[in-house]
C-alpha atoms as a PDB file:
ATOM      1  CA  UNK A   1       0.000   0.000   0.000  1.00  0.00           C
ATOM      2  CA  UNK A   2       1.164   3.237  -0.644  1.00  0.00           C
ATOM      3  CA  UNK A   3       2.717   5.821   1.605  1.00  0.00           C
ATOM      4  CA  UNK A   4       2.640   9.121  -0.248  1.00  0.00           C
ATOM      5  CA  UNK A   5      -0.020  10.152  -3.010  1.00  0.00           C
ATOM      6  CA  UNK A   6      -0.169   9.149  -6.357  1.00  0.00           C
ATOM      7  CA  UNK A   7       0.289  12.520  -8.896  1.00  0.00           C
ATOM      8  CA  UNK A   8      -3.110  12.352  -9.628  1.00  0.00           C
ATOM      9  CA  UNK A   9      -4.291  12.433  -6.221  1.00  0.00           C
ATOM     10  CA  UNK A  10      -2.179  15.062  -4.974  1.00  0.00           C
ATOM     11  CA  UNK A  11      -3.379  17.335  -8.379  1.00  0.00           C
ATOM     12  CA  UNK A  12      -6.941  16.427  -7.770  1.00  0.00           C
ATOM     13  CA  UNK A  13      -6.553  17.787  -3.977  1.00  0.00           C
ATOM     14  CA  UNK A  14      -4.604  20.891  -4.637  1.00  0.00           C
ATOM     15  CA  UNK A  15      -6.738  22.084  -7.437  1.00  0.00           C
ATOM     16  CA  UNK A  16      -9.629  21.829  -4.973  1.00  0.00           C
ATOM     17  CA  UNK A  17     -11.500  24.953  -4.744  1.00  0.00           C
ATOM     18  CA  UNK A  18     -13.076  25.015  -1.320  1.00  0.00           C
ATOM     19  CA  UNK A  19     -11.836  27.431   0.649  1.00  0.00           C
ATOM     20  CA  UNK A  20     -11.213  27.052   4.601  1.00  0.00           C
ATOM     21  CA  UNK A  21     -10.154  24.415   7.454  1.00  0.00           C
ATOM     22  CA  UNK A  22      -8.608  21.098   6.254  1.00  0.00           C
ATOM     23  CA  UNK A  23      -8.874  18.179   8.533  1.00  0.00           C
ATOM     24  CA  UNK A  24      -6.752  15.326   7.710  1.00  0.00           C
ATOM     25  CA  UNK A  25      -8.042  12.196   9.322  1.00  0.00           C
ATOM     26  CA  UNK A  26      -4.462   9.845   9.625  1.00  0.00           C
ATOM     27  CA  UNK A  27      -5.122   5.698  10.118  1.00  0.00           C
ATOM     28  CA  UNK A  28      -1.242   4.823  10.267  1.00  0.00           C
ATOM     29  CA  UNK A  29      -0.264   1.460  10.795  1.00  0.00           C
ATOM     30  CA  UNK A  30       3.320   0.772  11.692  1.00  0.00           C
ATOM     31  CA  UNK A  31       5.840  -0.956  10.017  1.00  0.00           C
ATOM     32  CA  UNK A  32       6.637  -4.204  11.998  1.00  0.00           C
ATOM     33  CA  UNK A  33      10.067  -5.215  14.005  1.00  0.00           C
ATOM     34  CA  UNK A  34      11.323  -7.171  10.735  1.00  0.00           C
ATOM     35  CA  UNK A  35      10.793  -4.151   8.236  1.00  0.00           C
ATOM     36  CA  UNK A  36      12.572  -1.884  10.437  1.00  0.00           C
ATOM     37  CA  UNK A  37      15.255  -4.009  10.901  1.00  0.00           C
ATOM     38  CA  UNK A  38      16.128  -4.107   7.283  1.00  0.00           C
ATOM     39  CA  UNK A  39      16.050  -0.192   7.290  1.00  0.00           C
ATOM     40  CA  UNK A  40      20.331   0.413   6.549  1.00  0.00           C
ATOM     41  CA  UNK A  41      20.147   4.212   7.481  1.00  0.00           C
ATOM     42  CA  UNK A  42      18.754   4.207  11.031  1.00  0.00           C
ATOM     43  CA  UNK A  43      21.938   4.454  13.292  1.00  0.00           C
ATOM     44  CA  UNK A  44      22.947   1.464  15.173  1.00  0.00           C
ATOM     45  CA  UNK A  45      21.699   1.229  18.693  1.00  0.00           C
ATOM     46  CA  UNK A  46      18.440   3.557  17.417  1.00  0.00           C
ATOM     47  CA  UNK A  47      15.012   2.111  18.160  1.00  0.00           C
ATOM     48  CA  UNK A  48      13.896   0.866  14.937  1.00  0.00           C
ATOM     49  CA  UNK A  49      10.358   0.181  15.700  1.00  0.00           C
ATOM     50  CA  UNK A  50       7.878   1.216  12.813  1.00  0.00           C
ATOM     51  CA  UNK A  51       6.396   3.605  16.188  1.00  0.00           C
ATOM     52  CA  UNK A  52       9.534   4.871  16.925  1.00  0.00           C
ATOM     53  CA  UNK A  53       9.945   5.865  13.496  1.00  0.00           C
ATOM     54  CA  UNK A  54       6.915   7.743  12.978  1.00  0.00           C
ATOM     55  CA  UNK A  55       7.469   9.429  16.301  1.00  0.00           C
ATOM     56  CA  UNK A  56      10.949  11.538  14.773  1.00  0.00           C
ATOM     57  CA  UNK A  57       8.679  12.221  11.875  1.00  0.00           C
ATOM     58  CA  UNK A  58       5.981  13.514  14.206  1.00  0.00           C
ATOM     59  CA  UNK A  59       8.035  15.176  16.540  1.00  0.00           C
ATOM     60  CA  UNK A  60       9.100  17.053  13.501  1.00  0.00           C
ATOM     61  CA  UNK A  61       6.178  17.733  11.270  1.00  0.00           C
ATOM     62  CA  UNK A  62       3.704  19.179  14.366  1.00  0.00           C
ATOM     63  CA  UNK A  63       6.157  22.220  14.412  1.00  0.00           C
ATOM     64  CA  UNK A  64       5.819  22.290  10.740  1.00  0.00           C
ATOM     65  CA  UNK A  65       1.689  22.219  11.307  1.00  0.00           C
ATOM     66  CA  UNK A  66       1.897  24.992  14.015  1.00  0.00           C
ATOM     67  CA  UNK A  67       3.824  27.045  12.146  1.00  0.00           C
ATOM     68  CA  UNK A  68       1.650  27.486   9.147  1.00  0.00           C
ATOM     69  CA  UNK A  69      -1.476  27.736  11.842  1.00  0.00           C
ATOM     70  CA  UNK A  70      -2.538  23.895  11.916  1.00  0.00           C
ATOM     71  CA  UNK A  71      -2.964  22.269  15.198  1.00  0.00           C
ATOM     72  CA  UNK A  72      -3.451  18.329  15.676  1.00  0.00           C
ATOM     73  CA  UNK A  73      -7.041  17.722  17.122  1.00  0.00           C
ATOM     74  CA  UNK A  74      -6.945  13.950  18.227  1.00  0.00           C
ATOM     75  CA  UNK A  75      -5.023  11.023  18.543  1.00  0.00           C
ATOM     76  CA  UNK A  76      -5.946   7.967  19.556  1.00  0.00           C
ATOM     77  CA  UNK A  77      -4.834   3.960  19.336  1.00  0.00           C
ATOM     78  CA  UNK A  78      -8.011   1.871  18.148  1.00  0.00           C
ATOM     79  CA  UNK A  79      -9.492  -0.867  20.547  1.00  0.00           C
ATOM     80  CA  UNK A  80     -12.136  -2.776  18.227  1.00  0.00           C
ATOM     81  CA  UNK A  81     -12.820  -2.973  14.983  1.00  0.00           C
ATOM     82  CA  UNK A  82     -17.058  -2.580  15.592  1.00  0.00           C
ATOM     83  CA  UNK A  83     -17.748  -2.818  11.479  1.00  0.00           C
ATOM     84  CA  UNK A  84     -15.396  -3.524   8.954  1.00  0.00           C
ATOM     85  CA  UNK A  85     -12.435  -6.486   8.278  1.00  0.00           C
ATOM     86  CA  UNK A  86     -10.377  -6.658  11.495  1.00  0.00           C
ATOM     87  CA  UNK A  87      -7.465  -7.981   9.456  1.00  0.00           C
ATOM     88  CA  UNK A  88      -7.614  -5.255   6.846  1.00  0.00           C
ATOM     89  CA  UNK A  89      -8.246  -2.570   9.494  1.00  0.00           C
ATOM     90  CA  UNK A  90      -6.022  -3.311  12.186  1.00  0.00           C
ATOM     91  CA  UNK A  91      -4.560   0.414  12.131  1.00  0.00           C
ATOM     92  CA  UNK A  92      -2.151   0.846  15.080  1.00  0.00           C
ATOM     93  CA  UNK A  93      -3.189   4.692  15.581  1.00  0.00           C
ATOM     94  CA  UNK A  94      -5.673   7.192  14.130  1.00  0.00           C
ATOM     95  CA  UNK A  95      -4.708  10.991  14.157  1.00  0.00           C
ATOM     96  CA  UNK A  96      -6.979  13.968  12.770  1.00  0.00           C
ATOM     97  CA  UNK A  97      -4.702  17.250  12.322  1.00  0.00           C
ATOM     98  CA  UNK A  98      -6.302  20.521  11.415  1.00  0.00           C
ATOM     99  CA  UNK A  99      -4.832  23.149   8.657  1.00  0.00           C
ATOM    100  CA  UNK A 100      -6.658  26.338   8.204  1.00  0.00           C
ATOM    101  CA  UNK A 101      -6.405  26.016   4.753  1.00  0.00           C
ATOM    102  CA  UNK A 102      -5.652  23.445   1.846  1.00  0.00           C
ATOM    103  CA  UNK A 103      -3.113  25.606   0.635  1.00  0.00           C
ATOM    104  CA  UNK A 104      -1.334  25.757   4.334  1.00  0.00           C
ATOM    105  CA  UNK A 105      -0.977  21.520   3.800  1.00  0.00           C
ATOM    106  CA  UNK A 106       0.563  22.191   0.964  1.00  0.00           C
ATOM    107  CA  UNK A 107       2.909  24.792   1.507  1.00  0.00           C
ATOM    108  CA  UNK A 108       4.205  22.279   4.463  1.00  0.00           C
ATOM    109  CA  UNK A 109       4.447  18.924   2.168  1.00  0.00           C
ATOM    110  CA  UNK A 110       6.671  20.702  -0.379  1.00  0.00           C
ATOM    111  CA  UNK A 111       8.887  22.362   1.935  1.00  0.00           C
ATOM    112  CA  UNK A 112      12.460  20.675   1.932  1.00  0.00           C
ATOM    113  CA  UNK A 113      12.219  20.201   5.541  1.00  0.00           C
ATOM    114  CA  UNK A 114       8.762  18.321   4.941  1.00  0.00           C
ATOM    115  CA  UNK A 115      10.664  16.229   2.794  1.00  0.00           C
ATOM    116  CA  UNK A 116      13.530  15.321   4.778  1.00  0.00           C
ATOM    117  CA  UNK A 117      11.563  14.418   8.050  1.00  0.00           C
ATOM    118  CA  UNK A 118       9.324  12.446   5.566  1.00  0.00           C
ATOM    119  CA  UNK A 119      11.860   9.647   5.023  1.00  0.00           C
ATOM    120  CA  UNK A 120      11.176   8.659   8.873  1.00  0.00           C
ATOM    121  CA  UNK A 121       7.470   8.501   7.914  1.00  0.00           C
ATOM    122  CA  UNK A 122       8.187   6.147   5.126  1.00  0.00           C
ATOM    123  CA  UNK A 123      10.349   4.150   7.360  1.00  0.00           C
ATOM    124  CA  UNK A 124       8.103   3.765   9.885  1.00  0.00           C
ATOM    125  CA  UNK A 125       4.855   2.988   8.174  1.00  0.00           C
ATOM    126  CA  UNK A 126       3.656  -0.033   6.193  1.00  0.00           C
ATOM    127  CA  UNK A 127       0.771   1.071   5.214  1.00  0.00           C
ATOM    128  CA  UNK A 128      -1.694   4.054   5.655  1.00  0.00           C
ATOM    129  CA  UNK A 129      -4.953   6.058   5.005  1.00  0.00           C
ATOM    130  CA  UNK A 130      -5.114   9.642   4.357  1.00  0.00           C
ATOM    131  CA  UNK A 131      -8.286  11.101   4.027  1.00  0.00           C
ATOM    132  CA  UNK A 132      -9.012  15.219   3.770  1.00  0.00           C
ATOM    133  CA  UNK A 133     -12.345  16.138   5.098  1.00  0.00           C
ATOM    134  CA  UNK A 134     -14.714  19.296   4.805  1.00  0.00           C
ATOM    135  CA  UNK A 135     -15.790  20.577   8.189  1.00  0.00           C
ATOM    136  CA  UNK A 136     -19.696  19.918   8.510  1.00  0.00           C
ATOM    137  CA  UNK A 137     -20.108  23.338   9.540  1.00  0.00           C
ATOM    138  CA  UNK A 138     -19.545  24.015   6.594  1.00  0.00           C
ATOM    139  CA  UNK A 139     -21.911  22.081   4.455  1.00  0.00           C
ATOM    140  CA  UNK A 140     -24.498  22.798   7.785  1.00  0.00           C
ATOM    141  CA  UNK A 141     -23.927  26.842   6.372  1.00  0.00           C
ATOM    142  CA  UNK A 142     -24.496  25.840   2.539  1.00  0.00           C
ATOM    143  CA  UNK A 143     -27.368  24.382   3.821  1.00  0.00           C
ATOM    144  CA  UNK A 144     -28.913  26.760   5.537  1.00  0.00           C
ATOM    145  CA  UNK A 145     -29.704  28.910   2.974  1.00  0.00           C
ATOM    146  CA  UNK A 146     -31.951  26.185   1.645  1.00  0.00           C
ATOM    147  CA  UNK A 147     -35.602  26.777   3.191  1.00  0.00           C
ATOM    148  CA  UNK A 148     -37.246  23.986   4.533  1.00  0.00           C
ATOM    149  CA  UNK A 149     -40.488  23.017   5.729  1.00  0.00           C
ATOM    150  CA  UNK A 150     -41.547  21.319   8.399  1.00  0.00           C
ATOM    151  CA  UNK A 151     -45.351  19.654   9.179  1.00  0.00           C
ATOM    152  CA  UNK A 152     -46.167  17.854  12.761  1.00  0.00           C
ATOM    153  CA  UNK A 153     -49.454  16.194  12.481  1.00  0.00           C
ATOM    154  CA  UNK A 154     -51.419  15.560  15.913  1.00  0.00           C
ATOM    155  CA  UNK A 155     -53.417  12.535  17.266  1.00  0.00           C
ATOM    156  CA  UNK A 156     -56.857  13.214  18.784  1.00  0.00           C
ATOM    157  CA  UNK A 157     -54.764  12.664  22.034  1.00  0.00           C
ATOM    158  CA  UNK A 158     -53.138  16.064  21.334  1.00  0.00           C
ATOM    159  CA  UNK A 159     -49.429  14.843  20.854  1.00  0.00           C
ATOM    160  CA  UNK A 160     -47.573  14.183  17.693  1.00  0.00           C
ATOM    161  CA  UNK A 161     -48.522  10.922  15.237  1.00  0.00           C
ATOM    162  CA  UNK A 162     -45.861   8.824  14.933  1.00  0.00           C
ATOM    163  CA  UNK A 163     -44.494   8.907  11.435  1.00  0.00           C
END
């Protein structure tokens, strides 16, 4: 599974045209003891966890986030997969960081020092799901300018029929 965008993807999401907060919902699962151990350009005696990896990249790239006006939201290690394949979606954590605007996300994944702390990503992670959301507010405000109507129909009792 991939660990960075295809072109397309990354085009399709930086031509968007919505203007406003970004939240990226992050389900990251780690690379395992074995794949790290193969990794030749972690220094010897380093932790070489897939965790441990992602943690350098995080401890780097939440300064990044703050500093174009981003802030990380949630994070959180799933218990239970309730609906879905728990093989498939085993994810080992789940973040959902905040940019205030699409263009502040990308500013921060070209920088050079995006790219550098991004090798620690790639070495830490076997797979992953990155999924940019629309606040509801927002669509809630798009749809407020939409009248609606609204009927309640009584029983003979005086309180509302059940629909």
């Amino acid at each position: 599974m991939a660990i960075t965008p295809t072109r397309e993807q990354f085009t399709e999401f930086a031509h968007g045209t919505r203007d406003g907060e970004i939240v990226m919902i992050n389900l990251l699962h780690f690379a395992r003891p074995e794949r790290a151990a193969e990794d030749t350009t972690a220094d010897p005696g380093a932790d070489t966890t897939g965790a441990a990896a992602y943690r350098d990249y995080s401890d780097q790239v939440i300064k990044m986030v703050e500093a174009r006006g981003g802030r990380v939201i949630w994070t959180g290690r799933p218990e239970h997969v309730l609906i879905g394949d728990a093989q498939r979606d085993d994810w080992d954590l789940v973040a959902l960081v905040s940019y205030p605007s699409r263009s502040a996300f990308i500013d921060m994944v070209t920088s050079p020092k995006y790219e550098e702390a991004h090798t620690d990503r790639e070495r830490g992670l076997d797979r992953t799901v990155l999924l940019a959301c629309e606040p509801l507010r927002s669509v809630l405000a798009a749809d407020a300018t939409t009248p609606t109507t609204t009927t309640t129909t009584t029983t003979a009792q005086g309180g509302p029929a059940d629909a």
